[in-house]
C-alpha atoms as a PDB file:
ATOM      1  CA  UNK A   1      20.059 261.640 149.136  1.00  0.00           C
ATOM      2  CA  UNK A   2      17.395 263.306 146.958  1.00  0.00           C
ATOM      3  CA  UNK A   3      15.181 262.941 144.760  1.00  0.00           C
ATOM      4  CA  UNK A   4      17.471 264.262 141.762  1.00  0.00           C
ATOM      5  CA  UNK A   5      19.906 261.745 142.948  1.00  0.00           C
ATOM      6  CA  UNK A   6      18.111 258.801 143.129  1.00  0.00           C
ATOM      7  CA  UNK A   7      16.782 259.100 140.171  1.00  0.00           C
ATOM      8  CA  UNK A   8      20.169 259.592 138.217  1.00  0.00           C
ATOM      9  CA  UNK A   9      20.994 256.630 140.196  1.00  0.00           C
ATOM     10  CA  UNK A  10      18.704 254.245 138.676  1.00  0.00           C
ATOM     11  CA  UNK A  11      19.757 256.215 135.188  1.00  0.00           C
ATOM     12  CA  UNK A  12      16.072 257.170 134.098  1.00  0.00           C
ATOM     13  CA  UNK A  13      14.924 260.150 132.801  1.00  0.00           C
ATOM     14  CA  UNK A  14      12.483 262.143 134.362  1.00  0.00           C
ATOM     15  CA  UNK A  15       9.385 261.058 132.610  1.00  0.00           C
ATOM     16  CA  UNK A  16      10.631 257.377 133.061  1.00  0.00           C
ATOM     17  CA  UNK A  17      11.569 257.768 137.037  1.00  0.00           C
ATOM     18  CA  UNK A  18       8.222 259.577 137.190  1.00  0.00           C
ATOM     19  CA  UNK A  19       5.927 256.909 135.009  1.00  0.00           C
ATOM     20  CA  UNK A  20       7.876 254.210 137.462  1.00  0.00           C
ATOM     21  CA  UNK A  21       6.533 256.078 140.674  1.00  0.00           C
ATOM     22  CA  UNK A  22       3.613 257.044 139.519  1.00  0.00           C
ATOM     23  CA  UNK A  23       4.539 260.597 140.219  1.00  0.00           C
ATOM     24  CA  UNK A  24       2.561 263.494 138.247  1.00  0.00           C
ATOM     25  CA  UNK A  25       6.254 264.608 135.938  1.00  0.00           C
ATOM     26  CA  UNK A  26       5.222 268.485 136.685  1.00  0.00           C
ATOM     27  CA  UNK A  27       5.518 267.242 140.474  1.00  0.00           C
ATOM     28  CA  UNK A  28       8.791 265.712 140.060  1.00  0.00           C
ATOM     29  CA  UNK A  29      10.340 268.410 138.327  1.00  0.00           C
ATOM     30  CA  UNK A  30       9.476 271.088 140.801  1.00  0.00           C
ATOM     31  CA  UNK A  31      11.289 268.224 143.674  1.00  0.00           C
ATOM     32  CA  UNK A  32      14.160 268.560 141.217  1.00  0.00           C
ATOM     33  CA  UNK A  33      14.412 272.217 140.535  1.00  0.00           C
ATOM     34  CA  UNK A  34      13.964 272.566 144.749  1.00  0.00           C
ATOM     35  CA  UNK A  35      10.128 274.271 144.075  1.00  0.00           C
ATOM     36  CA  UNK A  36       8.911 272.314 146.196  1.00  0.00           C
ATOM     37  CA  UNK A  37       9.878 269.099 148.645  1.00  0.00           C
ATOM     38  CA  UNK A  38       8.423 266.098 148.675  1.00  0.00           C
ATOM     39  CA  UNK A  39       7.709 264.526 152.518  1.00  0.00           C
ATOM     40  CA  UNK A  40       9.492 262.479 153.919  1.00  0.00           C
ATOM     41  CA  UNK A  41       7.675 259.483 153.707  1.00  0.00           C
ATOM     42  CA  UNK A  42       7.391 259.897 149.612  1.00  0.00           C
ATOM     43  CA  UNK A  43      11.253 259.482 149.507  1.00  0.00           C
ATOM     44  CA  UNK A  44      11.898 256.538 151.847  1.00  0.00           C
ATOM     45  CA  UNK A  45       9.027 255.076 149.931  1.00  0.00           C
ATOM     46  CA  UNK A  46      10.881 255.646 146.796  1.00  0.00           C
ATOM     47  CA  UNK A  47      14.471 254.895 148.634  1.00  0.00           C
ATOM     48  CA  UNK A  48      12.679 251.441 149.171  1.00  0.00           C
ATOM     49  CA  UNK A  49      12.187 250.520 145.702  1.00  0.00           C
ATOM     50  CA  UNK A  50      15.814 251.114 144.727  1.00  0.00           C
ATOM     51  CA  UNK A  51      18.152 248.242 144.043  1.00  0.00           C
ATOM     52  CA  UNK A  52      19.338 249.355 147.295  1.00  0.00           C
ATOM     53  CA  UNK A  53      19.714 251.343 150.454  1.00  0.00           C
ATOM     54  CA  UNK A  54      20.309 254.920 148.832  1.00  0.00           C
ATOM     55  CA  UNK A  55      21.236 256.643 153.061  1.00  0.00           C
ATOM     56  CA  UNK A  56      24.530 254.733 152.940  1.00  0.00           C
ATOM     57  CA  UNK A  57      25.930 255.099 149.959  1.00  0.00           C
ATOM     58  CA  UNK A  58      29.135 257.793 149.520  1.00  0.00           C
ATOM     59  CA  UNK A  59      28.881 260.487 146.921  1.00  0.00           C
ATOM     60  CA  UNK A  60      31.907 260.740 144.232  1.00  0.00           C
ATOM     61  CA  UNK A  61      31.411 263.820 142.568  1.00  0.00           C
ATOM     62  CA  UNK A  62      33.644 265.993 139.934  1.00  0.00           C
ATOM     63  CA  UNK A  63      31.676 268.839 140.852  1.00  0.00           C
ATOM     64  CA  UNK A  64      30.484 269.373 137.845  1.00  0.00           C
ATOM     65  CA  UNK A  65      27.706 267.321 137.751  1.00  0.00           C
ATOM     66  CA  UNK A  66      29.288 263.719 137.157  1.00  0.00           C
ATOM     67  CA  UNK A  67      28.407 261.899 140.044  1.00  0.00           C
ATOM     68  CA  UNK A  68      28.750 258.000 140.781  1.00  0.00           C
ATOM     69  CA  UNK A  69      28.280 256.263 144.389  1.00  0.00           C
ATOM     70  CA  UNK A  70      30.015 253.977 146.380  1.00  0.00           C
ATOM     71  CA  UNK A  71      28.402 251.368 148.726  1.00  0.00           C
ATOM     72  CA  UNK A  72      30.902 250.789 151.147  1.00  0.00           C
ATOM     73  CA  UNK A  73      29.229 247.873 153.076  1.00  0.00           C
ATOM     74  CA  UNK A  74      29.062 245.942 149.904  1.00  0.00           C
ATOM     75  CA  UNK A  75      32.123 247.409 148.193  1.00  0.00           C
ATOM     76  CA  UNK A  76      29.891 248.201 145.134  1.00  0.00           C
ATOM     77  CA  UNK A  77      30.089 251.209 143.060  1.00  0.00           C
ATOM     78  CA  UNK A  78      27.338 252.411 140.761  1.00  0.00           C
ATOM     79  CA  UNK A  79      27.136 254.780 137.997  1.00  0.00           C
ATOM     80  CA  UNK A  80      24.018 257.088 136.851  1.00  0.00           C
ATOM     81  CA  UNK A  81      22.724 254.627 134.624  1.00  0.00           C
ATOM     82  CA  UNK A  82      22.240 252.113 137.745  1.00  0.00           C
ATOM     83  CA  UNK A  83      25.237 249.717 136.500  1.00  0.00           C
ATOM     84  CA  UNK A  84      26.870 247.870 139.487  1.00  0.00           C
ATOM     85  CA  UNK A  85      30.423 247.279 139.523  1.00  0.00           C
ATOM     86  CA  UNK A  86      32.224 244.992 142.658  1.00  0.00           C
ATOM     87  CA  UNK A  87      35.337 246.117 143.917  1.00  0.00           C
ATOM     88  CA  UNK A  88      38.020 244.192 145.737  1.00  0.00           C
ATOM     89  CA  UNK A  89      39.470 247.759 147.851  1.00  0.00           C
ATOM     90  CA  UNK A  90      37.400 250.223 150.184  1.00  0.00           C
ATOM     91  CA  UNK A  91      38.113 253.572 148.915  1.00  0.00           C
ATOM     92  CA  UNK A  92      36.982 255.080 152.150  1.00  0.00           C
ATOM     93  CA  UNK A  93      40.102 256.989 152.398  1.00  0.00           C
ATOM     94  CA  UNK A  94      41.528 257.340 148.550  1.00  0.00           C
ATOM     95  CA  UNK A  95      41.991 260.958 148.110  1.00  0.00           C
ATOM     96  CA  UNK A  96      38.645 261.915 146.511  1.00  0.00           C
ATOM     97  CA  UNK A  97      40.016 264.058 143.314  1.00  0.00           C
ATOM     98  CA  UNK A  98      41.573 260.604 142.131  1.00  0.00           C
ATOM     99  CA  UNK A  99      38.693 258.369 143.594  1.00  0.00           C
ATOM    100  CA  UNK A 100      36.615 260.166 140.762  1.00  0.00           C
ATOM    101  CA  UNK A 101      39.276 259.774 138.366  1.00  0.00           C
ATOM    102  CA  UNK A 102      39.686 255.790 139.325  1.00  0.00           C
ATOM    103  CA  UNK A 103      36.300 255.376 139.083  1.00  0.00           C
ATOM    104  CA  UNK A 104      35.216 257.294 135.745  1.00  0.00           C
ATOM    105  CA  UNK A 105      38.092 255.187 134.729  1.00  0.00           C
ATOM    106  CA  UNK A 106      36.527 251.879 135.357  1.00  0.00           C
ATOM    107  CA  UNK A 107      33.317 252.546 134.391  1.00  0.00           C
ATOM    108  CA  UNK A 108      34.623 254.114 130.404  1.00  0.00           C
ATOM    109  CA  UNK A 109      36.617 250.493 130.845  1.00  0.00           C
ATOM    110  CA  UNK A 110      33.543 248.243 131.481  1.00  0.00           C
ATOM    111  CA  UNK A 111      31.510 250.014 129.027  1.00  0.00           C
ATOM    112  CA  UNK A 112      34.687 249.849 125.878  1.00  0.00           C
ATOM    113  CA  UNK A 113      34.606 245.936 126.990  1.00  0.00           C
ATOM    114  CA  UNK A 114      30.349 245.132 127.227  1.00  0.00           C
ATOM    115  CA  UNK A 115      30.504 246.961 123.653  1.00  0.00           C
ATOM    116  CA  UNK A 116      33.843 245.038 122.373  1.00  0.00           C
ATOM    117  CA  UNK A 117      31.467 241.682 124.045  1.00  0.00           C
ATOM    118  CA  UNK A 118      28.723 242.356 121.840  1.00  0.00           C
ATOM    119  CA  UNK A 119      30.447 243.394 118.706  1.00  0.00           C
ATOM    120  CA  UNK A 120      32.167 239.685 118.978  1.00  0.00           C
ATOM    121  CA  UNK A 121      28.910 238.132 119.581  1.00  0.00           C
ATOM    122  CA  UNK A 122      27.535 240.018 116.450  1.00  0.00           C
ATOM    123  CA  UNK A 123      30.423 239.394 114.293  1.00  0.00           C
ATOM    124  CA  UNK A 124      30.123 235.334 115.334  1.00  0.00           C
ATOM    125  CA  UNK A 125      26.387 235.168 114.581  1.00  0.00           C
ATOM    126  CA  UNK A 126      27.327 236.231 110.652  1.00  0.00           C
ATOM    127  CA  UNK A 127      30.225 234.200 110.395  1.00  0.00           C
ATOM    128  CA  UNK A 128      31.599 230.931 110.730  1.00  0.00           C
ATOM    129  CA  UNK A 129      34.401 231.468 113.263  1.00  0.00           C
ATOM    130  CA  UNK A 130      36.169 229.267 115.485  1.00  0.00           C
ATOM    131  CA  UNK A 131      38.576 231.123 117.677  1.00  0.00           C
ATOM    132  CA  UNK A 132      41.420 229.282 119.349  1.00  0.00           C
END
């Protein structure tokens, strides 16, 4: 994995990623762009700070950019914002052009319900509402 990647993983923009590392942003743009490449040691350093082990996880990519990994020791896939989401099934051998589509699926899903959650919690806090 790198650099790019792990930092869409965790979801931050570049200045963010960059203020987080304490990486010069000029420095981690020209990483990015493929300028230049940062050793070795820089990005296991980084790779250690992640929520986790960014060498095992499996790319599912749309090729057009949308990307969203799968952790297949912990059955975990994550999204480019860093959002973790636990799934029952390996999808080690779903056919990848519907893996994506499964799993931009779930993600729109969780996202439509955390804002539906929140909207409710809103709505109860100005009214009085007792559902049964």
């Amino acid at each position: 994995m790198n650099i790019k990647e792990m930092r869409e993983l965790t979801g931050e923009t570049q200045k963010e990623f960059a203020k987080r590392f304490d990486i010069p942003l000029g420095t981690l743009r020209r990483w990015e762009y493929g300028e230049s490449t940062p050793a070795p040691y820089i990005i296991k350093l980084i790779a250690q700070q992640l929520p986790i082990d960014t060498n095992r996880l499996k790319v599912i990519d749309d090729g057009k950019g949308t990307k969203f990994y799968y952790d297949n020791d912990n059955h975990i896939i994550i999204d480019r914002r860093g959002t973790r989401i636990k799934v029952n099934e390996s999808v080690e051998t779903v056919k990848e052009q519907n893996l994506f589509l499964y799993t931009k699926d779930l993600f729109e899903t969780y996202y439509e319900l955390i804002e539906k959650f929140d909207r409710d919690c809103r709505l109860d806090k100005q009214e009085d509402i007792i559902w049964g």
